[in-house]
N, C-alpha and C. Protein backbone atom coordinates (compact mmCIF):
# COMPACT_ATOMS: atom_id res chain seq x y z
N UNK A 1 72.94 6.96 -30.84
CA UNK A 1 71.87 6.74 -29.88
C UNK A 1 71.63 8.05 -29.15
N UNK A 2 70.13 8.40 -29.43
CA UNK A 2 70.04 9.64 -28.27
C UNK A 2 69.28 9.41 -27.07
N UNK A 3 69.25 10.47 -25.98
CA UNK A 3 68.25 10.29 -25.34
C UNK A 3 67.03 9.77 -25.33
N UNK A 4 66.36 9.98 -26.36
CA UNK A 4 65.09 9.60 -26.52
C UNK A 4 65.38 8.13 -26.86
N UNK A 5 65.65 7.58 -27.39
CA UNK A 5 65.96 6.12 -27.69
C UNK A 5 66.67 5.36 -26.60
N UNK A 6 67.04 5.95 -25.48
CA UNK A 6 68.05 5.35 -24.67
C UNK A 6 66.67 5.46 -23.50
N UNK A 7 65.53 6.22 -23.07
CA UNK A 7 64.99 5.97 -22.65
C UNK A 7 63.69 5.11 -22.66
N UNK A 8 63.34 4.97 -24.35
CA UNK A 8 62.43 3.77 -25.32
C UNK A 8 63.01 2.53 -24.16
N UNK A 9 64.10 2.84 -24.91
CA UNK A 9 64.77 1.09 -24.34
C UNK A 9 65.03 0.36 -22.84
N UNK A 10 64.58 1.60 -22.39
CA UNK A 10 64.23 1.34 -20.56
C UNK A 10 62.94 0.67 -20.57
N UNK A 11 62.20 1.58 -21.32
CA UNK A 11 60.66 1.38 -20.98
C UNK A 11 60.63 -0.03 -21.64
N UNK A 12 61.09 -0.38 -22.52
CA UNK A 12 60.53 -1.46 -23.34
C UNK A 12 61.26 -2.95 -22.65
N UNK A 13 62.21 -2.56 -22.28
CA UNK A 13 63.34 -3.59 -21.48
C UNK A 13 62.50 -3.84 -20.24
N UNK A 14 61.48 -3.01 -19.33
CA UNK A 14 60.74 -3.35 -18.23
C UNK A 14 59.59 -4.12 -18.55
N UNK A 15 59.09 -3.88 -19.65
CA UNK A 15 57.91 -4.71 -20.29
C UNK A 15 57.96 -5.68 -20.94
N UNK A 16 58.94 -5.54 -21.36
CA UNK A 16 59.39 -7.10 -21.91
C UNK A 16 59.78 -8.63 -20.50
N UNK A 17 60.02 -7.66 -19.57
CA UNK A 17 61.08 -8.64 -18.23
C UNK A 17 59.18 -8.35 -17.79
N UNK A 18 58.30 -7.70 -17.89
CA UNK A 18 56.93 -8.10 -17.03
C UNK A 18 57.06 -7.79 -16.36
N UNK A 19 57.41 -6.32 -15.77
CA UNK A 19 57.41 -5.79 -14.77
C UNK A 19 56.77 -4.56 -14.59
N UNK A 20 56.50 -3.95 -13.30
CA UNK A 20 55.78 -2.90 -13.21
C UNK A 20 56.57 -1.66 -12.27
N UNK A 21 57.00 -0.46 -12.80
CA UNK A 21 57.18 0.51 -12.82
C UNK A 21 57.73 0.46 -11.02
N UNK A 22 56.56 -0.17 -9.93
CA UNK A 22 56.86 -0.54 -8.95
C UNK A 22 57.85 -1.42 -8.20
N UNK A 23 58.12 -2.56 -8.51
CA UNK A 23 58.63 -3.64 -8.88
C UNK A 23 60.49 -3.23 -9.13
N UNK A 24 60.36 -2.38 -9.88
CA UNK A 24 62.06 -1.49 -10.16
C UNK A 24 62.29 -1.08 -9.18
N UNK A 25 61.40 0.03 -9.05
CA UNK A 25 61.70 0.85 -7.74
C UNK A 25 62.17 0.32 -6.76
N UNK A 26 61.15 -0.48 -6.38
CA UNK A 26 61.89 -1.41 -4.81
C UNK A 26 63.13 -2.17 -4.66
N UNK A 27 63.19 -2.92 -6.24
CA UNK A 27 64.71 -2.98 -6.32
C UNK A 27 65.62 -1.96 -6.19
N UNK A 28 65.61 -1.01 -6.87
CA UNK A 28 66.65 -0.04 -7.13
C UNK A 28 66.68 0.89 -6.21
N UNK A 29 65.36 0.86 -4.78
CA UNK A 29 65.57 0.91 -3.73
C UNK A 29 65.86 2.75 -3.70
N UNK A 30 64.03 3.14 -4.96
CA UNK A 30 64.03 4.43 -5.37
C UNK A 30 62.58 4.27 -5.33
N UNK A 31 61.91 5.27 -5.23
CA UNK A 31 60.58 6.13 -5.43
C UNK A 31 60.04 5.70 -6.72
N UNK A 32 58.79 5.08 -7.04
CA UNK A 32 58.26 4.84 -8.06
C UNK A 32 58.35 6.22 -9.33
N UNK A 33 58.12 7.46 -8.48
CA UNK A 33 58.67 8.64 -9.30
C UNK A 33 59.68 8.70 -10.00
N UNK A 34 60.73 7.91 -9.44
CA UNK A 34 61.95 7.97 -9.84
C UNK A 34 61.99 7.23 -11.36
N UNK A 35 61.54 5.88 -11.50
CA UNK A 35 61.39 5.34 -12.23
C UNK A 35 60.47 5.74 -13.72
N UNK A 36 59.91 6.07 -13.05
CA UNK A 36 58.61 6.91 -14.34
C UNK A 36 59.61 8.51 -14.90
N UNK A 37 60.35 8.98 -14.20
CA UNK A 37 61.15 10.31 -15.01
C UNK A 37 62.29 9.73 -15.26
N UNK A 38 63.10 8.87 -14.84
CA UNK A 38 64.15 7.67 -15.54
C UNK A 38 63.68 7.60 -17.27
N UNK A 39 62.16 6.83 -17.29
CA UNK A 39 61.95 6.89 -18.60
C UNK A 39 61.63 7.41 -19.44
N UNK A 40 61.66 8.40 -18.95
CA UNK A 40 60.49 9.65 -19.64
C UNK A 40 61.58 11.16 -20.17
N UNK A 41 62.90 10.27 -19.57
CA UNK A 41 64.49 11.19 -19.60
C UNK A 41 64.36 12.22 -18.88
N UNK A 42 63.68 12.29 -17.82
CA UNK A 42 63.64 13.66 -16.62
C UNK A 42 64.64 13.60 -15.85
N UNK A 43 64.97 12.49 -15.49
CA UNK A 43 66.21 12.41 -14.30
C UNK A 43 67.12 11.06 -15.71
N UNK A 44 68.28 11.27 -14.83
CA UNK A 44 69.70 10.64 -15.39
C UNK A 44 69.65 9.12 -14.52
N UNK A 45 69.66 8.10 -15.36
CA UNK A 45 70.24 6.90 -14.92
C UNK A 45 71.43 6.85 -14.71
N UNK A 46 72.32 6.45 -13.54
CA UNK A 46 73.81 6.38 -13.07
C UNK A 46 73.97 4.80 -13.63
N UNK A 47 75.68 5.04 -13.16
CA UNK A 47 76.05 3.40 -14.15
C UNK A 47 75.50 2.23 -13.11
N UNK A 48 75.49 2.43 -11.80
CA UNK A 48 75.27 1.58 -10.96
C UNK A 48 73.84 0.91 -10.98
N UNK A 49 73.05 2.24 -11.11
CA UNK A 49 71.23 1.98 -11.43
C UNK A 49 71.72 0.81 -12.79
N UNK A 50 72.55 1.27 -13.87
CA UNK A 50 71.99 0.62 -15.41
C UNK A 50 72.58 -0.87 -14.64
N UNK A 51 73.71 -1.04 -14.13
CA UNK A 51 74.26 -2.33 -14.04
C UNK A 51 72.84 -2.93 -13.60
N UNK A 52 71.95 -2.83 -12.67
CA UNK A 52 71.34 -3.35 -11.32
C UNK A 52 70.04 -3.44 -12.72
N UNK A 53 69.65 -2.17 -13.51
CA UNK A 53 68.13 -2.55 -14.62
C UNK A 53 68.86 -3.87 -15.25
N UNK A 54 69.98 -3.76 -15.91
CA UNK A 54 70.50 -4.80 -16.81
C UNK A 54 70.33 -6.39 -16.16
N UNK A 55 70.54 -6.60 -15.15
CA UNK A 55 70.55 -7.61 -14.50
C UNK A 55 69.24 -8.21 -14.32
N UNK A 56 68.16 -6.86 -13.67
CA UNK A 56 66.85 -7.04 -13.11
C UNK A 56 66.14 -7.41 -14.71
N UNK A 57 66.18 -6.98 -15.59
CA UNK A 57 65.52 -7.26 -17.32
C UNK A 57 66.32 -8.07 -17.98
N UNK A 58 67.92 -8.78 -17.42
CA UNK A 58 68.08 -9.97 -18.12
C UNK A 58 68.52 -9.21 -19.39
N UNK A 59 69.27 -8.27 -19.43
CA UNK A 59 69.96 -7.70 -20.83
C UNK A 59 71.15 -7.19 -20.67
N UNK A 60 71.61 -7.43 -21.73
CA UNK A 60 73.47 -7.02 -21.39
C UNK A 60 73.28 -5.78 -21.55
N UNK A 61 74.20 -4.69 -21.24
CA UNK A 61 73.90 -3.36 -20.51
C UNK A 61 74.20 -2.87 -22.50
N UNK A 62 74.88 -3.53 -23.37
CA UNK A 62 75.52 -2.47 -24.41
C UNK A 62 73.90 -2.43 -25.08
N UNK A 63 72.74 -3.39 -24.46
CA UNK A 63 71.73 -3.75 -25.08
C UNK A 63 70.86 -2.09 -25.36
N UNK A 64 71.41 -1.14 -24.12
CA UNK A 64 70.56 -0.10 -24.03
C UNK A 64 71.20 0.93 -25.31
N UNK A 65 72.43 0.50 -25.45
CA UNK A 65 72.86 1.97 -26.63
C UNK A 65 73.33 0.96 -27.71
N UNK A 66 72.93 0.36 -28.00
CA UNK A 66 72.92 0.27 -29.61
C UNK A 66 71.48 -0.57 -30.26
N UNK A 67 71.15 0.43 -31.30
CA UNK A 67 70.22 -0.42 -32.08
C UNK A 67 70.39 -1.61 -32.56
N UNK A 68 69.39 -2.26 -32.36
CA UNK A 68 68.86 -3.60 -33.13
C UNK A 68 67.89 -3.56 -34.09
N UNK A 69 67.91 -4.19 -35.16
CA UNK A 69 67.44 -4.60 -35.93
C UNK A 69 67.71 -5.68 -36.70
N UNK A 70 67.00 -6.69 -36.25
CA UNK A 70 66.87 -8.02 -36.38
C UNK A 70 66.87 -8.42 -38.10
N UNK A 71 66.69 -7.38 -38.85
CA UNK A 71 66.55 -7.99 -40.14
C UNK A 71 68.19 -7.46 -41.10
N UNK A 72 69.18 -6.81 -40.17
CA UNK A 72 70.42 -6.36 -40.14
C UNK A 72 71.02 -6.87 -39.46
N UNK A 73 71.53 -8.09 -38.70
CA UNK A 73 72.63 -8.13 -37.98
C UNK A 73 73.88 -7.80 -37.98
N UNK A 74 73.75 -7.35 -37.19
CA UNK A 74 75.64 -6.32 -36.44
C UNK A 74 75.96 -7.14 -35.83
N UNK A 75 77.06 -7.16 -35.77
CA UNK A 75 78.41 -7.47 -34.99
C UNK A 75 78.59 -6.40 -33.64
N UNK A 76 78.91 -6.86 -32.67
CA UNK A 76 78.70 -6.46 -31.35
C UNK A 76 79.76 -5.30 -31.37
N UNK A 77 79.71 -4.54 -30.43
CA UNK A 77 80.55 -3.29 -30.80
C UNK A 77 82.12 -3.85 -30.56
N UNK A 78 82.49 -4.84 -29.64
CA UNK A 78 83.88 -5.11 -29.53
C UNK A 78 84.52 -5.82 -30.47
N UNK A 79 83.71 -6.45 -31.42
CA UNK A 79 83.87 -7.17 -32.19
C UNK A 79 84.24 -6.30 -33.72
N UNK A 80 84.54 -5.32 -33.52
CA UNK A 80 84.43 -4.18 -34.88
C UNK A 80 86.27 -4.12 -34.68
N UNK A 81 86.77 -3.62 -33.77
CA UNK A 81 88.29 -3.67 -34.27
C UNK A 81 88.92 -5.06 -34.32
N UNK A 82 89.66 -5.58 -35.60
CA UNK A 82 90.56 -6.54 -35.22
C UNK A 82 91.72 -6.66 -34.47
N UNK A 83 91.76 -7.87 -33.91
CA UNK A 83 92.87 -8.08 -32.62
C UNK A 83 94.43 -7.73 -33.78
């Protein structure tokens, strides 16, 4: 997963939850600026911001770094070593 894909999945995770660029901000209790270079990979999302997007878009946080593709199902990353 790179940058560029780790910030796709911001943008697309806000549009999918129907939200507006604004709407984050006030949650995350940041500058609409903030939010627009968040996705755009200008500024760094901290773990605390991802916990608080994950929650606010209703996605489990591993949702942002690993690909999906629905016509491949994977096995979740914890689920790869046996106990």
């Amino acid at each position: 997963m790179d940058k560029e894909k780790f910030c796709t999945k911001l943008r697309i995770a806000r549009q999918d939850a129907g939200l507006k660029q604004e709407h984050v901000a006030k949650h995350l209790n940041l500058p609409i600026s903030a939010v627009s270079v968040m996705e755009s990979g200008a500024r760094k999302v901290d773990v605390f911001e991802l916990a608080k997007l994950s929650e606010l878009y209703d996605r489990p946080i591993e949702w942002f770094f690993h690909e999906h593709n629905p016509n491949h199902p994977r096995r979740r990353w914890y689920d790869l070593d046996p106990i």
